[in-house]
Protein backbone atom coordinates (compact mmCIF):
# COMPACT_ATOMS: atom_id res chain seq x y z
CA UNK A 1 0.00 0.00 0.00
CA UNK A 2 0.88 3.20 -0.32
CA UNK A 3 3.24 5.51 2.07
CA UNK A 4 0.64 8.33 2.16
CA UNK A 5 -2.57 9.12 0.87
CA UNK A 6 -1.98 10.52 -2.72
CA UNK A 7 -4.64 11.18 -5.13
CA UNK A 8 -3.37 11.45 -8.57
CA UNK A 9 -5.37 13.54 -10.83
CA UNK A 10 -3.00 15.46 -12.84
CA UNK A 11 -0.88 13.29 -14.62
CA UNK A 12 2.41 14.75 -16.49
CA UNK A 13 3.76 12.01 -18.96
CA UNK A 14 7.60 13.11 -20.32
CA UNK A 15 8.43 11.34 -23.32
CA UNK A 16 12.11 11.14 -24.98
CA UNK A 17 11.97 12.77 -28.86
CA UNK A 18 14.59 10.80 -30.10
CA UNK A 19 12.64 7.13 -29.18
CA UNK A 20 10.13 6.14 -31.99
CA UNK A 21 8.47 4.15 -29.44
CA UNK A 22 7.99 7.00 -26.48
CA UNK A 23 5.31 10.23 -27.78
CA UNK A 24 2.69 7.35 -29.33
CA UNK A 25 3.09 5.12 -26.21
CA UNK A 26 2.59 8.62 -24.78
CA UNK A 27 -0.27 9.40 -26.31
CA UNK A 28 -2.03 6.08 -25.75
CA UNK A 29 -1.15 6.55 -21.70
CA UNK A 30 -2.74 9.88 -22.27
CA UNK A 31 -6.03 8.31 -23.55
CA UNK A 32 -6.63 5.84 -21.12
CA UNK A 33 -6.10 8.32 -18.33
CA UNK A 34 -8.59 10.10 -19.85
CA UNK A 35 -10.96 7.75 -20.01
CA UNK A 36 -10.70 7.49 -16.41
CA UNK A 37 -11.72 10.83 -15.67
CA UNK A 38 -8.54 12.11 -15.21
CA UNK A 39 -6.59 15.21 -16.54
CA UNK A 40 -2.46 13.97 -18.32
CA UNK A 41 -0.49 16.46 -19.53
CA UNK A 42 2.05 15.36 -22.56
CA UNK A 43 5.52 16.63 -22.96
CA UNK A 44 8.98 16.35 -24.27
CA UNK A 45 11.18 15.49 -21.36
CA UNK A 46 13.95 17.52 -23.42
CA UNK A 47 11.44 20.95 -23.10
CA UNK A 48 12.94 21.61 -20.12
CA UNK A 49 10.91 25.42 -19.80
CA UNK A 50 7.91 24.04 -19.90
CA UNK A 51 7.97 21.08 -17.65
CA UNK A 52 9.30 23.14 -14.77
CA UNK A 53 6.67 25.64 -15.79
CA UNK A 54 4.01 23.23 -15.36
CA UNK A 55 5.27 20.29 -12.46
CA UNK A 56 4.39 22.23 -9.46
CA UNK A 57 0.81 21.69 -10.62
CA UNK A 58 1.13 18.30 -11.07
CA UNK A 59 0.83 15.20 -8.51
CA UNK A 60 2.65 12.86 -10.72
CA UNK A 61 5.42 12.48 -13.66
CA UNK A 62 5.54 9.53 -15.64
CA UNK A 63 8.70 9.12 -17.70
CA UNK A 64 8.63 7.01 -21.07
CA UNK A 65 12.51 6.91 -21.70
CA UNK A 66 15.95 5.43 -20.14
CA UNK A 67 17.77 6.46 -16.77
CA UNK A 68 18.24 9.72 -18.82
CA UNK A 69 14.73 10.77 -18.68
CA UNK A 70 14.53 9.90 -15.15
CA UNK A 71 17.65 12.44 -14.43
CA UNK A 72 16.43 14.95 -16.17
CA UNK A 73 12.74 14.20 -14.60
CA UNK A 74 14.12 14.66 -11.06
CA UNK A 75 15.80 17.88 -11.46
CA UNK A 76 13.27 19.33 -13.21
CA UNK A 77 10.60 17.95 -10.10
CA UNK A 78 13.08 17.86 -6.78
CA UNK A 79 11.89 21.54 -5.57
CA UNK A 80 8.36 20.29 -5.77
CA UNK A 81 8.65 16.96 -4.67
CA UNK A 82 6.56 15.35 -7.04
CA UNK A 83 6.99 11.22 -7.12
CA UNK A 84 8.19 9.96 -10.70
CA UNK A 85 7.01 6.83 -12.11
CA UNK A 86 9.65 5.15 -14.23
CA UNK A 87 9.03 2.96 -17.40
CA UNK A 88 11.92 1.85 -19.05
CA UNK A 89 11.93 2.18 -22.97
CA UNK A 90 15.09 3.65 -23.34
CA UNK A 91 18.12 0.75 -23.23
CA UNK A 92 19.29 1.77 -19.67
CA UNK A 93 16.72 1.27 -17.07
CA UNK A 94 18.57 1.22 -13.19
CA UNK A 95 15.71 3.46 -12.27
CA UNK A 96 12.73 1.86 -14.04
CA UNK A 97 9.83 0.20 -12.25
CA UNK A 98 8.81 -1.42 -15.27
CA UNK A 99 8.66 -1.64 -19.32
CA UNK A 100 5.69 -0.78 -21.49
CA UNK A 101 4.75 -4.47 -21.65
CA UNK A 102 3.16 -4.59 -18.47
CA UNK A 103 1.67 -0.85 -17.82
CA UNK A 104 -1.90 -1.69 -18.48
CA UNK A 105 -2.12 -3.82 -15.47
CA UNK A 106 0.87 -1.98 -13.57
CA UNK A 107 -0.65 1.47 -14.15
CA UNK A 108 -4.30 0.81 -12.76
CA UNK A 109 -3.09 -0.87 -9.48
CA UNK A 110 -1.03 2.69 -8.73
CA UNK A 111 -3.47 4.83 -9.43
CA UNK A 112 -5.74 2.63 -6.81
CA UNK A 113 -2.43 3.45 -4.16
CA UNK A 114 -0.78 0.10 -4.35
CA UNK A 115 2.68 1.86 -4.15
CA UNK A 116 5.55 2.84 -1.80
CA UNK A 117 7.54 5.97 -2.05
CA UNK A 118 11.35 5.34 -2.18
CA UNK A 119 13.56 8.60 -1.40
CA UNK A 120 16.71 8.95 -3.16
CA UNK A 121 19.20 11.99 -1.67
CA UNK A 122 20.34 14.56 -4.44
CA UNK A 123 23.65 16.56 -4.71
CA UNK A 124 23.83 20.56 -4.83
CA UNK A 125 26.66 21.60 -6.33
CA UNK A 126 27.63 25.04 -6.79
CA UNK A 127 30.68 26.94 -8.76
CA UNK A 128 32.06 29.85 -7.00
CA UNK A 129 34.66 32.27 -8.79
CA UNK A 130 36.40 34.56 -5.88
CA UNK A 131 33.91 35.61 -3.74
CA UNK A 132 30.94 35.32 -6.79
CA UNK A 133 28.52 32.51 -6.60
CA UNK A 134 28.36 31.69 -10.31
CA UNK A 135 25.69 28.94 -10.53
CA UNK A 136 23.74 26.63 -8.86
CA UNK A 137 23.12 22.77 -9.92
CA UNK A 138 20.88 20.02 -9.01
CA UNK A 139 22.21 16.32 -9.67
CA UNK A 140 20.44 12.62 -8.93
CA UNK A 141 23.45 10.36 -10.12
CA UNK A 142 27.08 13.04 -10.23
CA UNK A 143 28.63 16.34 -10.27
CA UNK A 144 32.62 15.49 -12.22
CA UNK A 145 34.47 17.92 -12.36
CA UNK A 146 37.26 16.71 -15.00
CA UNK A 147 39.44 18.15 -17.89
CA UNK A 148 38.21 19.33 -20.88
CA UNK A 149 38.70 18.78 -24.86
CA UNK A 150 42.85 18.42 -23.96
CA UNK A 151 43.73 15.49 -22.81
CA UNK A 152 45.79 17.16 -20.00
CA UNK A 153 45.25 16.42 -16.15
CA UNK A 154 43.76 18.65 -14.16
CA UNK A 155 45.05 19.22 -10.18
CA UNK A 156 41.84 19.36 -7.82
CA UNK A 157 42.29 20.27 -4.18
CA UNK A 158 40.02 18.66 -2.22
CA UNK A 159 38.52 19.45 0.74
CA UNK A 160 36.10 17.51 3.03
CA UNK A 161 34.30 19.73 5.81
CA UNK A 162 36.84 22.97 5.33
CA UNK A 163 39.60 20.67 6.02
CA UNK A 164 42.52 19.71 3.28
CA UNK A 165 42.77 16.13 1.97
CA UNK A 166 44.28 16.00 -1.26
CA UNK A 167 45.17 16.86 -4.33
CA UNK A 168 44.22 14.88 -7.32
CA UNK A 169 46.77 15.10 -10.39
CA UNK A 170 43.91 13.49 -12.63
CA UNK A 171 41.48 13.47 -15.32
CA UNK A 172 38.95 14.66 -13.35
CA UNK A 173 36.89 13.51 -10.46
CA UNK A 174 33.32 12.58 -9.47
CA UNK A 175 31.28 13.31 -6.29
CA UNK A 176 28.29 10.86 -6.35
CA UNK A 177 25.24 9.97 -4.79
CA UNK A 178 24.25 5.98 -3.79
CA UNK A 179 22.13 6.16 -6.53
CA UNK A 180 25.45 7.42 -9.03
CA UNK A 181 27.49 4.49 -7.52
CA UNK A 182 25.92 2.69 -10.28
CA UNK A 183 26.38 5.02 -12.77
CA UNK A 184 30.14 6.75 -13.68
CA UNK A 185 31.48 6.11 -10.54
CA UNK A 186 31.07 2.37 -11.03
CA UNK A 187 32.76 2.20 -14.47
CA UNK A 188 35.48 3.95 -12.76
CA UNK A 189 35.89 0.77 -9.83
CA UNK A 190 33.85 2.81 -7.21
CA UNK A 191 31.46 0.65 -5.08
CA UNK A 192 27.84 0.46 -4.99
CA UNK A 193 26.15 1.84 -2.05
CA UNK A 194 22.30 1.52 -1.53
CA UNK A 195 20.24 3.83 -2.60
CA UNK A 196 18.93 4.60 1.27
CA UNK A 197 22.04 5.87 2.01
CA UNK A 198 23.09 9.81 2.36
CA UNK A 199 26.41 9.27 2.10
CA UNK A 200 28.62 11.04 -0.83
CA UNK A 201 30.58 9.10 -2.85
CA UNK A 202 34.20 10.67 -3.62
CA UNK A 203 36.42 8.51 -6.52
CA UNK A 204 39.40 9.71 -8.77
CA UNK A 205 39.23 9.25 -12.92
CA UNK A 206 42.45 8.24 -13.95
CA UNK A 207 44.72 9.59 -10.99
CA UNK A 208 48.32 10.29 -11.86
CA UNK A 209 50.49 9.57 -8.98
CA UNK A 210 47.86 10.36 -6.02
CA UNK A 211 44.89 8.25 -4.20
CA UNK A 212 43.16 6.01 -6.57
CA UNK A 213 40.70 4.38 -4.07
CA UNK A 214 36.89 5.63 -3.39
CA UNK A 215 35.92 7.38 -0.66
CA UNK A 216 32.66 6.91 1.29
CA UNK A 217 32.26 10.44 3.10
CA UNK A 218 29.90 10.40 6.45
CA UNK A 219 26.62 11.68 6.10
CA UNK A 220 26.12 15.48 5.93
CA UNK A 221 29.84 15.77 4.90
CA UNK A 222 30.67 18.76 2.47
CA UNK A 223 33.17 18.42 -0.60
CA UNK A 224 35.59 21.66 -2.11
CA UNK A 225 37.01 21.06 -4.98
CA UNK A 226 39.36 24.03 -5.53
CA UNK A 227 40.76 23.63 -9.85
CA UNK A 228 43.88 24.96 -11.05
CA UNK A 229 44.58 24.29 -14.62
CA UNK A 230 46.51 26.19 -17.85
CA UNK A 231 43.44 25.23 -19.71
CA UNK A 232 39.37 24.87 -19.45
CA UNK A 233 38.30 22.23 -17.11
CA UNK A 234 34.39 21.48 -17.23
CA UNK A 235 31.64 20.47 -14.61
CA UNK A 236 29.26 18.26 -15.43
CA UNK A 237 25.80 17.33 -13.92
CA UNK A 238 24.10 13.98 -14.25
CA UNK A 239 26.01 13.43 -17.65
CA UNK A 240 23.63 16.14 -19.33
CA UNK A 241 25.20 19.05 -19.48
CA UNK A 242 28.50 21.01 -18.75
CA UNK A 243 29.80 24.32 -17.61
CA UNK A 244 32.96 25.30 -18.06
CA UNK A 245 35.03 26.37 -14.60
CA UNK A 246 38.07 27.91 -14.90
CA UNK A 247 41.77 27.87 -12.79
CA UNK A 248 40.90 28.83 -8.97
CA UNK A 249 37.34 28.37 -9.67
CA UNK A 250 35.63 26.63 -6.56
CA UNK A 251 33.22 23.68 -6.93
CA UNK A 252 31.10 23.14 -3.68
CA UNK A 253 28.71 19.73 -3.26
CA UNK A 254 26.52 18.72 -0.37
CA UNK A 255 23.33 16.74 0.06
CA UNK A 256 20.77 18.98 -1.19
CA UNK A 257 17.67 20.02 0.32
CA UNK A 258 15.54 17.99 -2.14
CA UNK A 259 15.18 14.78 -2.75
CA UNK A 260 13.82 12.18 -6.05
CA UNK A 261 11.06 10.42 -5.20
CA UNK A 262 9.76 7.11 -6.53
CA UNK A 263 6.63 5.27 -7.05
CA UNK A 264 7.21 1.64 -6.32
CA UNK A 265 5.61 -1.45 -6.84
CA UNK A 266 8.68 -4.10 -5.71
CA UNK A 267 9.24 -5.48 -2.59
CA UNK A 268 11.45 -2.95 -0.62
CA UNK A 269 14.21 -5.20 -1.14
CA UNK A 270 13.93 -4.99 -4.75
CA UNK A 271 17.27 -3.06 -5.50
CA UNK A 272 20.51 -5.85 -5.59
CA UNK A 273 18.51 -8.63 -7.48
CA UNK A 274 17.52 -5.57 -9.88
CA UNK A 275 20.68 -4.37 -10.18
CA UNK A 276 22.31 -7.34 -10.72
CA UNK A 277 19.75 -8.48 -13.38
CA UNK A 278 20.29 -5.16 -15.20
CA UNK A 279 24.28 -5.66 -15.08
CA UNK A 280 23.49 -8.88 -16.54
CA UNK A 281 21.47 -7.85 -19.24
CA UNK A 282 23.48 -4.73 -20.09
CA UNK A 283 26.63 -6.79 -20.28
CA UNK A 284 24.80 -9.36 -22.85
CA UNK A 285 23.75 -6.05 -25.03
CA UNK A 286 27.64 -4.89 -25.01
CA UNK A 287 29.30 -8.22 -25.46
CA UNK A 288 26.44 -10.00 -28.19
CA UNK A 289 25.84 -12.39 -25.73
């Protein structure tokens, strides 16, 4: 049963413009919702403007599209706290609840509140020039801050809580969520961490010379990542987009305020035997197997 008494009437259903298979899927949600009296709103998941013009107004988001949709999703919804619904028809699906297959019979039982809400923490991550708060960012899965077009290290002071712990002579390096220790961080040897956790995730790309290992910081803990570089080094947010940060630019991450919320259907001890089945499956797709 559901965590809390939710009614949802207003429906928004983000579809990805670059899958065949996600605006007519889409638009076939749309009709059924409907035809149950109740008011969907379709969009591009890409039409960034608009959906954060129009989620505050909304008591769910369903996402037709990979783990990319999803990121982009819980951005765009964190300050509202709106719960996403996930269906995977993209190829990557780590944050699906389920595939279009199965939503006929999936759907109806949600909207009747057989659900739990799963809370996932997200990163804030801002860029600070001097004393001048550039920007602002909100990230499910990663903030990296790495090199950029040269393929030149970058130094990164790092600093946990105020206090100095090292400097990375490296490609770059990536401050991650539980729920991005399954995403960069793990291709780079990181662990995985639950996704209940509020712990950040700390690991290296490619160190020259310094600390290769991951580290797990406690909860509440606060990264700086102070750049010096002879050339433009880049942050980058959930793998989406990047802003360039130049040498003595500051990069600050801490839990943020917000967190994604999920609709789920699983038993609450769904997440290793999904994750390894999704490991499995992704490595058959790679290798031809």
């Amino acid at each position: 049963m559901a965590d809390e008494k939710v009614a949802f009437k207003r429906i928004g259903i983000l579809f990805h413009p670059k899958l065949p298979a996600s605006l007519p899927l889409g638009e076939e949600i749309a009709a059924f919702l409907r035809e149950r009296g109740l008011s969907p709103w379709l969009c591009s998941a890409w039409d960034e403007d608009e959906v954060k013009g129009r989620v505050c107004d909304l008591d769910l988001l369903l996402t037709l599209g990979g783990d990319g949709t999803v990121l982009r999703a819980a951005r765009m919804a964190a300050r509202t706290g709106v719960p996403i619904l996930a269906m995977k028809v993209g190829r990557l699906g780590f944050l699906s609840e389920f595939e279009p297959a199965v939503w006929r019979e999936r759907l109806p039982a949600i909207l009747e509140g057989n659900f739990w809400i799963e809370e996932r923490m997200m990163l804030h991550a801002e860029v600070l020039r001097g004393e001048n708060h550039l920007n602002a960012y909100e990230a499910l899965n990663e903030v990296v801050v790495s090199r950029g077009a040269l393929a030149r290290i970058v130094r990164l002071a790092t600093y946990i809580d105020g206090g100095y712990m090292t400097t990375y002579a490296a490609d770059g390096i990536i401050v991650a969520t539980p729920t991005g220790s399954t995403a960069y961080a793990l291709a780079v040897g990181g662990p995985i961490l639950p996704p209940e956790l509020k712990n950040i995730l700390v690991i290296p790309i490619a160190p020259h010379l310094s600390l290769d290992r991951a580290i797990v910081l406690s909860q509440g803990a606060s990264v700086r990542i102070e750049v010096s570089t002879d050339h433009r080094a880049m942050l980058t947010v959930d793998g989406q987009f990047e802003v360039a940060v130049m040498d003595g630019d500051n990069v600050r991450v801490t839990a943020s305020a917000h967190v994604a919320r999920f609709i789920r259907t699983r038993e609450r001890t769904y997440f290793y035997r999904s994750l390894m089945k999704r490991l499995t499956i992704n490595h058959g797709e790679e290798t031809g197997e």
